[in-house]
ModelCIF file with pLDDT and N, C-alpha, C, O atoms, coordinates in Angstrom:
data_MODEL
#
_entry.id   MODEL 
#
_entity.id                         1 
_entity.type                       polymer 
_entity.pdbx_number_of_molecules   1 
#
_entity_poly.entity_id                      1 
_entity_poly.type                           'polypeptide(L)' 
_entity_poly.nstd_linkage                   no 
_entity_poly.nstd_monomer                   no 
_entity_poly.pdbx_seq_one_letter_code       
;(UNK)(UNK)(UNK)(UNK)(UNK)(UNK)(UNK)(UNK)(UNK)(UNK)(UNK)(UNK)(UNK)(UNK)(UNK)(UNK)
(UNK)(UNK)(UNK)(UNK)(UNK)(UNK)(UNK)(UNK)(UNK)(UNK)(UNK)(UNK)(UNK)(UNK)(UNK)(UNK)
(UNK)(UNK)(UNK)(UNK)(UNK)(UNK)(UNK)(UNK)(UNK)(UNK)(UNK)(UNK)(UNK)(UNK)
;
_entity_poly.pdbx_seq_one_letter_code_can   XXXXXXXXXXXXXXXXXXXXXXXXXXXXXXXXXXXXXXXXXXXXXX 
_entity_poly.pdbx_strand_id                 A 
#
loop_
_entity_poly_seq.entity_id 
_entity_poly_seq.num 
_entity_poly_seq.mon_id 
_entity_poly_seq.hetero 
1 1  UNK n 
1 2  UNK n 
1 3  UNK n 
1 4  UNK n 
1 5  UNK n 
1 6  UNK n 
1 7  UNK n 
1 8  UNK n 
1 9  UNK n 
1 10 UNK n 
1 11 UNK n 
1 12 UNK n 
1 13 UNK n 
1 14 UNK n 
1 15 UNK n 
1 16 UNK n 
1 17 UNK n 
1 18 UNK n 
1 19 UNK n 
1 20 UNK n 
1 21 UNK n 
1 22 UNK n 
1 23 UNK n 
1 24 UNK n 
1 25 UNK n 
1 26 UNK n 
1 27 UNK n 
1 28 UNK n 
1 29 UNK n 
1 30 UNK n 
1 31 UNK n 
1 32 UNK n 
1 33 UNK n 
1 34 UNK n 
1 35 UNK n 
1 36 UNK n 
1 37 UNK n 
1 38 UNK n 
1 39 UNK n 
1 40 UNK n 
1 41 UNK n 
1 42 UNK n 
1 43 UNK n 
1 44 UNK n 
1 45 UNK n 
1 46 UNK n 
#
_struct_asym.id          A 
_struct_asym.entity_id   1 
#
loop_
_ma_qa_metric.id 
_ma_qa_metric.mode 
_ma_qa_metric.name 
_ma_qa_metric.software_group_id 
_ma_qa_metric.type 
1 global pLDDT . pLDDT 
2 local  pLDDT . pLDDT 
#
_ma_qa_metric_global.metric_id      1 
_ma_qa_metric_global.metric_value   95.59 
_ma_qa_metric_global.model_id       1 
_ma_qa_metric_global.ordinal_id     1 
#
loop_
_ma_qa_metric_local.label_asym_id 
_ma_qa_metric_local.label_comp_id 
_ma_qa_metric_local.label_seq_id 
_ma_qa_metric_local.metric_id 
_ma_qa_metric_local.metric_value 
_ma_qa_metric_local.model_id 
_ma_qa_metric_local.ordinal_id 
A UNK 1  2 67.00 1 1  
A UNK 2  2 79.00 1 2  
A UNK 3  2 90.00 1 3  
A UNK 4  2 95.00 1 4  
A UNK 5  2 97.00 1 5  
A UNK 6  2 97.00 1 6  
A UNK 7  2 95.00 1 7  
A UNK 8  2 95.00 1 8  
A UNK 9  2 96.00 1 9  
A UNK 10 2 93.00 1 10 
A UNK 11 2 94.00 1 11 
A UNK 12 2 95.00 1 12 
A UNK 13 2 96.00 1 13 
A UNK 14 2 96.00 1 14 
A UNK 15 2 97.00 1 15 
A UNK 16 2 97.00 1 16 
A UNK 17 2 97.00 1 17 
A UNK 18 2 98.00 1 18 
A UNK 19 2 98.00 1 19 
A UNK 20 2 97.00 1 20 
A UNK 21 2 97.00 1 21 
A UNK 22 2 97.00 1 22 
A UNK 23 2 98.00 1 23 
A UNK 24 2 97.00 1 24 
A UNK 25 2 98.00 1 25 
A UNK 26 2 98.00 1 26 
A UNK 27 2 98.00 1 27 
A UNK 28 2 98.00 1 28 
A UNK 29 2 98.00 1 29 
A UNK 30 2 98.00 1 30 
A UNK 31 2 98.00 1 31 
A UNK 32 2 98.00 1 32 
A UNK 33 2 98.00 1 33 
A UNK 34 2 98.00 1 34 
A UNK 35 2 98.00 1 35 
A UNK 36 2 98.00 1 36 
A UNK 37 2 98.00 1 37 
A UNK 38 2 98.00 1 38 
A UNK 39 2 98.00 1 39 
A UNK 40 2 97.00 1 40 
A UNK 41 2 97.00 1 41 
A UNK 42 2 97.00 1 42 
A UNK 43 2 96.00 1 43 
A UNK 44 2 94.00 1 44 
A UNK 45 2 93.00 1 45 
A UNK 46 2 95.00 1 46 
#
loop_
_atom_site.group_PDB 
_atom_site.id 
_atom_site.type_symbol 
_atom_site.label_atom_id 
_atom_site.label_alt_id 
_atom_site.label_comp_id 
_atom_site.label_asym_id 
_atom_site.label_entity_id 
_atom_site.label_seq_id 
_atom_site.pdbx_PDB_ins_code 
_atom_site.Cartn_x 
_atom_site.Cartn_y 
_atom_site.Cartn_z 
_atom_site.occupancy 
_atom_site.B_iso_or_equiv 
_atom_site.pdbx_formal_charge 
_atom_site.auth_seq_id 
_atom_site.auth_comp_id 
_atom_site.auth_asym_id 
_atom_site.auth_atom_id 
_atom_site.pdbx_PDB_model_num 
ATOM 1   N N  . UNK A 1 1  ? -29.594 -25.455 130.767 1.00 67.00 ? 1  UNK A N  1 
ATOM 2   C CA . UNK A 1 1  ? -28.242 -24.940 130.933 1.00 67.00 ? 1  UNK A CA 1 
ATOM 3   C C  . UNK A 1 1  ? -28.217 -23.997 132.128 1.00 67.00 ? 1  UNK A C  1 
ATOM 4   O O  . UNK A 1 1  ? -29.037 -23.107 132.356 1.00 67.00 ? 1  UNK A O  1 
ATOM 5   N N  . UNK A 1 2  ? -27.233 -24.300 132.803 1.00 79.00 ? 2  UNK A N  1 
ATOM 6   C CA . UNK A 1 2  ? -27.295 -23.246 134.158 1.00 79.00 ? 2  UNK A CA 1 
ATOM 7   C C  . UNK A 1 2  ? -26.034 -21.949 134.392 1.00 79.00 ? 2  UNK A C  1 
ATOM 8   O O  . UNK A 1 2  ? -24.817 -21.917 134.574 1.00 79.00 ? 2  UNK A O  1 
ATOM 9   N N  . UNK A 1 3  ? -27.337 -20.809 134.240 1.00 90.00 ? 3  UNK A N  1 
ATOM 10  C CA . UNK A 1 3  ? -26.236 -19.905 133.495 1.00 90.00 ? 3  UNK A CA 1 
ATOM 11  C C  . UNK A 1 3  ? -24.923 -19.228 134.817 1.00 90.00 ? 3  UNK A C  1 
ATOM 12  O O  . UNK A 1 3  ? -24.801 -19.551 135.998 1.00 90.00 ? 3  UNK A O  1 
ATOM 13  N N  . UNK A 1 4  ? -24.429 -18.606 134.307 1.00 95.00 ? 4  UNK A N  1 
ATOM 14  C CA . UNK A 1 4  ? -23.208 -18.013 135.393 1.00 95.00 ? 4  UNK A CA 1 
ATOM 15  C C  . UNK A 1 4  ? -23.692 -17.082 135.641 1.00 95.00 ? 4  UNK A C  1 
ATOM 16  O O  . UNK A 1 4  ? -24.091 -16.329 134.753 1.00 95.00 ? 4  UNK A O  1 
ATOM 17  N N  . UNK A 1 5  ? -23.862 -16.734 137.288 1.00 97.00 ? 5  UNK A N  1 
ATOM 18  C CA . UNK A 1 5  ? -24.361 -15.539 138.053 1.00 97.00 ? 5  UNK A CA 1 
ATOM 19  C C  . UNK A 1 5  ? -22.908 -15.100 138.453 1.00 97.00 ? 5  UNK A C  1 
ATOM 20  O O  . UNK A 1 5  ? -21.851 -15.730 138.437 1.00 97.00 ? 5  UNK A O  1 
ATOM 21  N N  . UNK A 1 6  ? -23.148 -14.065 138.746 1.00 97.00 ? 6  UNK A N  1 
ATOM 22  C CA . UNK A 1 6  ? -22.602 -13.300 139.960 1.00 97.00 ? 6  UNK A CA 1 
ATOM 23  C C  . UNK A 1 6  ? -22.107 -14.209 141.729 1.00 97.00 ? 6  UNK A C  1 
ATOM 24  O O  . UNK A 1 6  ? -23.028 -14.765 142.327 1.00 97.00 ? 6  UNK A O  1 
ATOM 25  N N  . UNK A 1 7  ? -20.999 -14.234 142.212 1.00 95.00 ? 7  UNK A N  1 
ATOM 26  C CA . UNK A 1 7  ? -20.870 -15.160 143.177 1.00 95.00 ? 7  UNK A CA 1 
ATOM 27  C C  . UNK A 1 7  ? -21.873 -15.105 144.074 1.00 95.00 ? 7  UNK A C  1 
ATOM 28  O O  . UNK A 1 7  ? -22.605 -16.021 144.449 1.00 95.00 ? 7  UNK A O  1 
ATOM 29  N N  . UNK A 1 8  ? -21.853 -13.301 144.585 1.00 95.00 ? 8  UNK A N  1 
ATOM 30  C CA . UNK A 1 8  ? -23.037 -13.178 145.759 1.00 95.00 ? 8  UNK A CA 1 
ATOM 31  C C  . UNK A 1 8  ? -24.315 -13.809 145.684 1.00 95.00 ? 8  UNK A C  1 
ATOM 32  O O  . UNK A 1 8  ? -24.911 -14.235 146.673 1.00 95.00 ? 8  UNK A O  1 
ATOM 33  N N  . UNK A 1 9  ? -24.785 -13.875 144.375 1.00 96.00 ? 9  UNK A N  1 
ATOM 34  C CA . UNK A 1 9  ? -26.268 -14.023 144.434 1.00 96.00 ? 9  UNK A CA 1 
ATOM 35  C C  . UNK A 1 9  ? -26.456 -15.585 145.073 1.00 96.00 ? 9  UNK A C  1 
ATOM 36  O O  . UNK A 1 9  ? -27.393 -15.357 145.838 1.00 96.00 ? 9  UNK A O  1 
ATOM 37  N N  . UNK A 1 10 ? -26.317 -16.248 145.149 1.00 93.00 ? 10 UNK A N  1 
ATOM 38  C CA . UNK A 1 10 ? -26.823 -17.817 146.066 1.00 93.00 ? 10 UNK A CA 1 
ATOM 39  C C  . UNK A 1 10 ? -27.848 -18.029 145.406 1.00 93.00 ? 10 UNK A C  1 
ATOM 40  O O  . UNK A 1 10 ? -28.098 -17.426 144.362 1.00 93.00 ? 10 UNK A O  1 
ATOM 41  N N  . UNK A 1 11 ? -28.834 -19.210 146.089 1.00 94.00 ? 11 UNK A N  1 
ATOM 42  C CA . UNK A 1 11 ? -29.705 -19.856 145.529 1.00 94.00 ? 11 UNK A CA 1 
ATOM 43  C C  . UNK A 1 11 ? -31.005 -19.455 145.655 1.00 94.00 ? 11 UNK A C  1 
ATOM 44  O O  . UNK A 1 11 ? -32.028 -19.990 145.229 1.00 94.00 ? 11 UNK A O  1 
ATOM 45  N N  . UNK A 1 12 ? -30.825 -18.279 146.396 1.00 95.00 ? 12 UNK A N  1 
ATOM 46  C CA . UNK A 1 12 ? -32.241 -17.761 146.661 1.00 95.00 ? 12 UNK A CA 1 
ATOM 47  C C  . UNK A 1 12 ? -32.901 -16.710 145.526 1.00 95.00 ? 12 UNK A C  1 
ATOM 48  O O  . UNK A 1 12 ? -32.551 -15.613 145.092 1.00 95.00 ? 12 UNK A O  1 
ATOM 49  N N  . UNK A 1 13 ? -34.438 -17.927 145.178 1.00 96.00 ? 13 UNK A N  1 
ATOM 50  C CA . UNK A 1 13 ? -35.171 -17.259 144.189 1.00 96.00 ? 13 UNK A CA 1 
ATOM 51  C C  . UNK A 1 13 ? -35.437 -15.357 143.878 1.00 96.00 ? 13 UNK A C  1 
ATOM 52  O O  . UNK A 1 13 ? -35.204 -14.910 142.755 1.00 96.00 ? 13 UNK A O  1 
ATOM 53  N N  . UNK A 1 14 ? -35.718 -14.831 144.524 1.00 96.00 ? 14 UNK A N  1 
ATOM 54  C CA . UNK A 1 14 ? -35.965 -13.698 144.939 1.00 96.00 ? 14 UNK A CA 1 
ATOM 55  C C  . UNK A 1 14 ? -34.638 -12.979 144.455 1.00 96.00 ? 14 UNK A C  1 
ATOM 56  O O  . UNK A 1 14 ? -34.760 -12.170 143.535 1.00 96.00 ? 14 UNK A O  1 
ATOM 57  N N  . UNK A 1 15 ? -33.306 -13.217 145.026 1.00 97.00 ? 15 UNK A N  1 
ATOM 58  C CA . UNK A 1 15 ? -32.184 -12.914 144.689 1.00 97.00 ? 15 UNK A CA 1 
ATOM 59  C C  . UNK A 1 15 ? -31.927 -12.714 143.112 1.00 97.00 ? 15 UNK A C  1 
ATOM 60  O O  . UNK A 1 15 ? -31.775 -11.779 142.326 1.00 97.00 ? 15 UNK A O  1 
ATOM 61  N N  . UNK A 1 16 ? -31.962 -14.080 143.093 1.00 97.00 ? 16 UNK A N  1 
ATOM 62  C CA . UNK A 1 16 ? -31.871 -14.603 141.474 1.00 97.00 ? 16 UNK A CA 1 
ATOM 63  C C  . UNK A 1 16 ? -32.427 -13.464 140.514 1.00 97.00 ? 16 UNK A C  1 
ATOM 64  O O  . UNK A 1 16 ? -31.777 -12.700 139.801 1.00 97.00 ? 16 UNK A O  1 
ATOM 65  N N  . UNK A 1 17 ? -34.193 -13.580 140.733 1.00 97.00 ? 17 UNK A N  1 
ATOM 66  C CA . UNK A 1 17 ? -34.400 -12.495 139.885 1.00 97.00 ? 17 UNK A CA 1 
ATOM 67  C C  . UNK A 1 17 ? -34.213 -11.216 140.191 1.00 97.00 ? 17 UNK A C  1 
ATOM 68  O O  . UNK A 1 17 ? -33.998 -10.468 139.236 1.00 97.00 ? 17 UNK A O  1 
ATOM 69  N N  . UNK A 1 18 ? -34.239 -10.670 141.461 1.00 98.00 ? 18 UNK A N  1 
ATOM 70  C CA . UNK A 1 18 ? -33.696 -9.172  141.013 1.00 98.00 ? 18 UNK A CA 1 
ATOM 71  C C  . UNK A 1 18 ? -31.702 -9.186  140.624 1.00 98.00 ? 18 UNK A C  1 
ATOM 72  O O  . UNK A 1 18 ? -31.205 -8.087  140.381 1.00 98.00 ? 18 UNK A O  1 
ATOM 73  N N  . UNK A 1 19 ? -30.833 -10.353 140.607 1.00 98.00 ? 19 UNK A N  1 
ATOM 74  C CA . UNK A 1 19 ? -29.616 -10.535 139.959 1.00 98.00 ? 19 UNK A CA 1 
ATOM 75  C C  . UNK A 1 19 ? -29.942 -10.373 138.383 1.00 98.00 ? 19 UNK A C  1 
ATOM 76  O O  . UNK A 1 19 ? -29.127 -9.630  137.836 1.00 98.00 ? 19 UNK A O  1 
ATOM 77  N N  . UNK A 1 20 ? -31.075 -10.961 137.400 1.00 97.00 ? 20 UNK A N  1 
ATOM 78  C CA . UNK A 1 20 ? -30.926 -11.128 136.470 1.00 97.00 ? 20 UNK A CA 1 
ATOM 79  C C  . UNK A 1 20 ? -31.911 -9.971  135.724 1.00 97.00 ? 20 UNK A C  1 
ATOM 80  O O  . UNK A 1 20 ? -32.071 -9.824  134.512 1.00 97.00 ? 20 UNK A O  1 
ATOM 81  N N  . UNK A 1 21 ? -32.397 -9.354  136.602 1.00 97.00 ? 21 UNK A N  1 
ATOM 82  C CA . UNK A 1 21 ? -33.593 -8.435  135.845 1.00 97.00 ? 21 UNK A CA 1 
ATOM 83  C C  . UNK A 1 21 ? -33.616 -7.024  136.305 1.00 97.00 ? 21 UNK A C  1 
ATOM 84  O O  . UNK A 1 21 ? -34.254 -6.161  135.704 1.00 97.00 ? 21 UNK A O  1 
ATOM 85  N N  . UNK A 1 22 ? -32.777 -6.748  137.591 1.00 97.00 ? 22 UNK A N  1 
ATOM 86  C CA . UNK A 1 22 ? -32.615 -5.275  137.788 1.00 97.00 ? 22 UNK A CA 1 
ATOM 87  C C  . UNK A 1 22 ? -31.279 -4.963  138.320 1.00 97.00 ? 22 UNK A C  1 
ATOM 88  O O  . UNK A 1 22 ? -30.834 -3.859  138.004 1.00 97.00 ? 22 UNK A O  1 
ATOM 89  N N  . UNK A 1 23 ? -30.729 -5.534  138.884 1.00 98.00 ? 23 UNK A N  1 
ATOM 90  C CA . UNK A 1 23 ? -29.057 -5.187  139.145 1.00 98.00 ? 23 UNK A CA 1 
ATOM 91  C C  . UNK A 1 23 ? -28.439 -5.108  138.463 1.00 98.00 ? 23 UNK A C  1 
ATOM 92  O O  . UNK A 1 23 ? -28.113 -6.035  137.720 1.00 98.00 ? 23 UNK A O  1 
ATOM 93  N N  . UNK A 1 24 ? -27.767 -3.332  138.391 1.00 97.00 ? 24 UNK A N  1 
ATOM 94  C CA . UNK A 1 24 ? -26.954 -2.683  137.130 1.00 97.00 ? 24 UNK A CA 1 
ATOM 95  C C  . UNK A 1 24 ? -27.449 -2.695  136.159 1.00 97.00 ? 24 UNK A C  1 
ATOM 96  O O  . UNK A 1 24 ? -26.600 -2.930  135.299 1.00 97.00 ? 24 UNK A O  1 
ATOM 97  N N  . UNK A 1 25 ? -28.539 -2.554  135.689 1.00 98.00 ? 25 UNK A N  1 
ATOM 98  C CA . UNK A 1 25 ? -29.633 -2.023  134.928 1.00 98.00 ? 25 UNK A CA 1 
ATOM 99  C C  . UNK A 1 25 ? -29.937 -0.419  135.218 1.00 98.00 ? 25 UNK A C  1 
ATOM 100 O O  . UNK A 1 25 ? -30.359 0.089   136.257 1.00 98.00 ? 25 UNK A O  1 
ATOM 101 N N  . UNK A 1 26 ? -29.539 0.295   133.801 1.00 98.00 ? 26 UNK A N  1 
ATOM 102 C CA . UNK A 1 26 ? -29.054 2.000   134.869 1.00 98.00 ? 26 UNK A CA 1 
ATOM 103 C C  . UNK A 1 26 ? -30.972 2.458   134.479 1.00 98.00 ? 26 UNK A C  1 
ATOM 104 O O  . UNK A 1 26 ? -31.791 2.157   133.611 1.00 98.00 ? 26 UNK A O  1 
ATOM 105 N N  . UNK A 1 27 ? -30.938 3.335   135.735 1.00 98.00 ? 27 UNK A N  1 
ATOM 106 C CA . UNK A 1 27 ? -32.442 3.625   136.152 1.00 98.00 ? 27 UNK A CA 1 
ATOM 107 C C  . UNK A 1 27 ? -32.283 4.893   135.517 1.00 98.00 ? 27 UNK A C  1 
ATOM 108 O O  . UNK A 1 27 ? -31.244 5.246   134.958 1.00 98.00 ? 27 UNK A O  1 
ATOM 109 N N  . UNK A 1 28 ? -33.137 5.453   135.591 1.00 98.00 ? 28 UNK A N  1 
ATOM 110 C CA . UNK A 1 28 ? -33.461 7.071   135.197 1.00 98.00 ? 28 UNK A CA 1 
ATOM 111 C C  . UNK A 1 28 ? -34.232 7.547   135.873 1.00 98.00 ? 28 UNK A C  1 
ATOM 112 O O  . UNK A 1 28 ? -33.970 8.679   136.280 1.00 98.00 ? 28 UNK A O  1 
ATOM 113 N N  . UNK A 1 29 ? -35.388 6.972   136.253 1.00 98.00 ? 29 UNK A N  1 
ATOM 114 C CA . UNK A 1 29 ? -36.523 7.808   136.373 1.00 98.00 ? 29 UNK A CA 1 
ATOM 115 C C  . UNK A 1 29 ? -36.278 7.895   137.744 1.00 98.00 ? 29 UNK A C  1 
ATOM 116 O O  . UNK A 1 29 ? -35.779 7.100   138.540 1.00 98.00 ? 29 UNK A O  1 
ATOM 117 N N  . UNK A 1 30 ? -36.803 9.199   137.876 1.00 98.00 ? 30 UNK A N  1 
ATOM 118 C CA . UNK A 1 30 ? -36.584 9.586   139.397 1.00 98.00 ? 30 UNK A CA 1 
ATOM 119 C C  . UNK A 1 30 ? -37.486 9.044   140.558 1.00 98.00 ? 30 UNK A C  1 
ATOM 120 O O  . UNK A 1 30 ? -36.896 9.078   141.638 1.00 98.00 ? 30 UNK A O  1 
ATOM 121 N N  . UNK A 1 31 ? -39.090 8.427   140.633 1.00 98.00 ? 31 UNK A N  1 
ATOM 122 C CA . UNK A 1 31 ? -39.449 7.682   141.022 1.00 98.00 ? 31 UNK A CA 1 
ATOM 123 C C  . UNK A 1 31 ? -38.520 6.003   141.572 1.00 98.00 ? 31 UNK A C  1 
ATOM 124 O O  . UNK A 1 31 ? -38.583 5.559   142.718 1.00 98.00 ? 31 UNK A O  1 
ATOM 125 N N  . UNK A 1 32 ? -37.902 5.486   140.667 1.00 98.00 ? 32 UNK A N  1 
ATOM 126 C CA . UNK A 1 32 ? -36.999 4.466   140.894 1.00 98.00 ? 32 UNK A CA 1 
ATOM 127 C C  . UNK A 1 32 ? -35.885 4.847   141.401 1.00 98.00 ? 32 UNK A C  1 
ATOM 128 O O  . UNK A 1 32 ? -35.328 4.090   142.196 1.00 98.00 ? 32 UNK A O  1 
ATOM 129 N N  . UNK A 1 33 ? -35.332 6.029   141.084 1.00 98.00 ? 33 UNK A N  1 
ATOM 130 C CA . UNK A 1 33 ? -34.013 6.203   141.534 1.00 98.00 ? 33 UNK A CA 1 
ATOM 131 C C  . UNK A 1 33 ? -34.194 6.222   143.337 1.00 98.00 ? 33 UNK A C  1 
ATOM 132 O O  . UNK A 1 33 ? -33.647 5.564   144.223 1.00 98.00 ? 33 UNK A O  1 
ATOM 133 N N  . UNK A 1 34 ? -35.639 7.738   143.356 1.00 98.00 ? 34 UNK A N  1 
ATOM 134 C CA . UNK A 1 34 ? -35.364 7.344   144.905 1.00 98.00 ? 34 UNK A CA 1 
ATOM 135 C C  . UNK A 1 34 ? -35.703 6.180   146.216 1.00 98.00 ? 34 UNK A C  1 
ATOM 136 O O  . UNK A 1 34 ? -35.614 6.149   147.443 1.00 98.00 ? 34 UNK A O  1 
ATOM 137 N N  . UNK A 1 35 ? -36.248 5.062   144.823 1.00 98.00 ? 35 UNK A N  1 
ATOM 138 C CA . UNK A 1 35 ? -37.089 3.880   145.548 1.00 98.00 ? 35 UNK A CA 1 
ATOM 139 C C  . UNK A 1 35 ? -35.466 3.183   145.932 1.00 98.00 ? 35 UNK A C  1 
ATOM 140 O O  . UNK A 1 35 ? -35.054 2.788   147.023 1.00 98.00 ? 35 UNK A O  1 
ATOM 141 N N  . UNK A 1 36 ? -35.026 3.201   145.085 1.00 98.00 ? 36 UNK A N  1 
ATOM 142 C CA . UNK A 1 36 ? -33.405 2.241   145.614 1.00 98.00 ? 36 UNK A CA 1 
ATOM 143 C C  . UNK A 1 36 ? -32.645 3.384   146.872 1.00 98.00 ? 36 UNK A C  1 
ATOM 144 O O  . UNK A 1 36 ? -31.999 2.843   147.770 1.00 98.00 ? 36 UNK A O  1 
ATOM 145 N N  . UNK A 1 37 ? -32.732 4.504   146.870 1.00 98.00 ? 37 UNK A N  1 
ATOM 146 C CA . UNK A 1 37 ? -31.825 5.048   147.358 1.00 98.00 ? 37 UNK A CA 1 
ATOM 147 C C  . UNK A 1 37 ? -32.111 5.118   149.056 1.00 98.00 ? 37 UNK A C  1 
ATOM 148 O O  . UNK A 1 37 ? -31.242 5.096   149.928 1.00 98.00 ? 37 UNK A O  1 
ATOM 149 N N  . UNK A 1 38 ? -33.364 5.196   149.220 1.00 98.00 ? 38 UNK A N  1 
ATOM 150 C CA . UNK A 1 38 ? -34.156 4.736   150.708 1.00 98.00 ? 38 UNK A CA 1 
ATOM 151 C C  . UNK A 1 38 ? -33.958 3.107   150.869 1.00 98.00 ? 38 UNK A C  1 
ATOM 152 O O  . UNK A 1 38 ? -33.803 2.627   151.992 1.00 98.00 ? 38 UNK A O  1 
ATOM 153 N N  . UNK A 1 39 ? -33.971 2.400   149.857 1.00 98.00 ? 39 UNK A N  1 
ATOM 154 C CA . UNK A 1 39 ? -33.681 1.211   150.463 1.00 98.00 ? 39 UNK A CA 1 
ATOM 155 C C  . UNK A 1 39 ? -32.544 0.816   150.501 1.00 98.00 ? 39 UNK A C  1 
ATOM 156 O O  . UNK A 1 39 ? -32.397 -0.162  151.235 1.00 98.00 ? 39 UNK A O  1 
ATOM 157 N N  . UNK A 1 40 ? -31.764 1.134   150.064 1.00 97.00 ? 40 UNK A N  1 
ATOM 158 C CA . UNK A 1 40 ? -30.222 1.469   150.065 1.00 97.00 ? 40 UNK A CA 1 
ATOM 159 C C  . UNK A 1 40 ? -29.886 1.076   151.895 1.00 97.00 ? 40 UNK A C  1 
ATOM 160 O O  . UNK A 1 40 ? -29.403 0.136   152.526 1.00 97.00 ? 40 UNK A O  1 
ATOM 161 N N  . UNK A 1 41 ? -30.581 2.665   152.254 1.00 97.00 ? 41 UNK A N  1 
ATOM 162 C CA . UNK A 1 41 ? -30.351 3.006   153.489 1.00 97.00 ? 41 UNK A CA 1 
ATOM 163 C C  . UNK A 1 41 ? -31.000 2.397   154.112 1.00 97.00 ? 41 UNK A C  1 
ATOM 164 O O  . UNK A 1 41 ? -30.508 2.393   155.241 1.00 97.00 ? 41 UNK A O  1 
ATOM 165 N N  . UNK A 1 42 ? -32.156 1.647   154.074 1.00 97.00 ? 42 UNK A N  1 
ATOM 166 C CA . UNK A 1 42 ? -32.555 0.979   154.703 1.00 97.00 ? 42 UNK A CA 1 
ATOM 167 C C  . UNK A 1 42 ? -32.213 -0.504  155.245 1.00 97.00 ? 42 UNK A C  1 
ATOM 168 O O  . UNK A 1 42 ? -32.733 -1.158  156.149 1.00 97.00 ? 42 UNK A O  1 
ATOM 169 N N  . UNK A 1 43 ? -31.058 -0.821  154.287 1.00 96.00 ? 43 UNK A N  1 
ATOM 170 C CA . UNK A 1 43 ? -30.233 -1.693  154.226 1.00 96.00 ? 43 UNK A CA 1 
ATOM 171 C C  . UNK A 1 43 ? -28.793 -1.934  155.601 1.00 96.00 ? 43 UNK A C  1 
ATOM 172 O O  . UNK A 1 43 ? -28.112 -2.808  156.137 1.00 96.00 ? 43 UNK A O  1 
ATOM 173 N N  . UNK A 1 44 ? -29.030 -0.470  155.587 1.00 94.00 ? 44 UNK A N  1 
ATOM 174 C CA . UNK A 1 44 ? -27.543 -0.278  156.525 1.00 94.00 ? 44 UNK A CA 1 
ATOM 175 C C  . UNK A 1 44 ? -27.603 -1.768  157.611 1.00 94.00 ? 44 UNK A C  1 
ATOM 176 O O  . UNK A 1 44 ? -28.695 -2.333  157.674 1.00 94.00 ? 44 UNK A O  1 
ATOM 177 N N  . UNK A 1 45 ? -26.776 -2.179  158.184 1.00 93.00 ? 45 UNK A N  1 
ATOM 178 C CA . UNK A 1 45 ? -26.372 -3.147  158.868 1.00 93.00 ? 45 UNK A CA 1 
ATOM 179 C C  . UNK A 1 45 ? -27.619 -4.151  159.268 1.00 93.00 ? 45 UNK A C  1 
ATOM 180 O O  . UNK A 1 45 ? -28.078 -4.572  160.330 1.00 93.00 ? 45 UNK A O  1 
ATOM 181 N N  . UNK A 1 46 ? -28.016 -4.364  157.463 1.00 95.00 ? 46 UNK A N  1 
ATOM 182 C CA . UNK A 1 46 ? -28.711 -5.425  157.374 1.00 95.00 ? 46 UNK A CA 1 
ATOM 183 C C  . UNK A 1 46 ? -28.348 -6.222  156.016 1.00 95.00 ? 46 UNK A C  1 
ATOM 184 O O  . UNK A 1 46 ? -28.918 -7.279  155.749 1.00 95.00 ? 46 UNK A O  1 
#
């Protein structure tokens, strides 16, 4: 059965699982928090 994603996510594996296993999944720990928040920015106009 092919489940319903999110539109953005596409077909790319990699995508997929961080769509189904960590996006909007609320973090806590402050180690993780600031691992997203540098890559966040590291993201900028990419």
């Amino acid at each position: 059965v092919k489940k319903n994603r999110c539109d953005w996510v596409g077909n790319d594996p990699l995508m997929i699982s961080y769509h189904d296993r960590e996006w909007g999944v609320p973090v806590h720990a402050d180690g993780e928090l600031f691992e997203f928040l540098i890559l966040e920015g590291a993201q900028a106009g990419l």
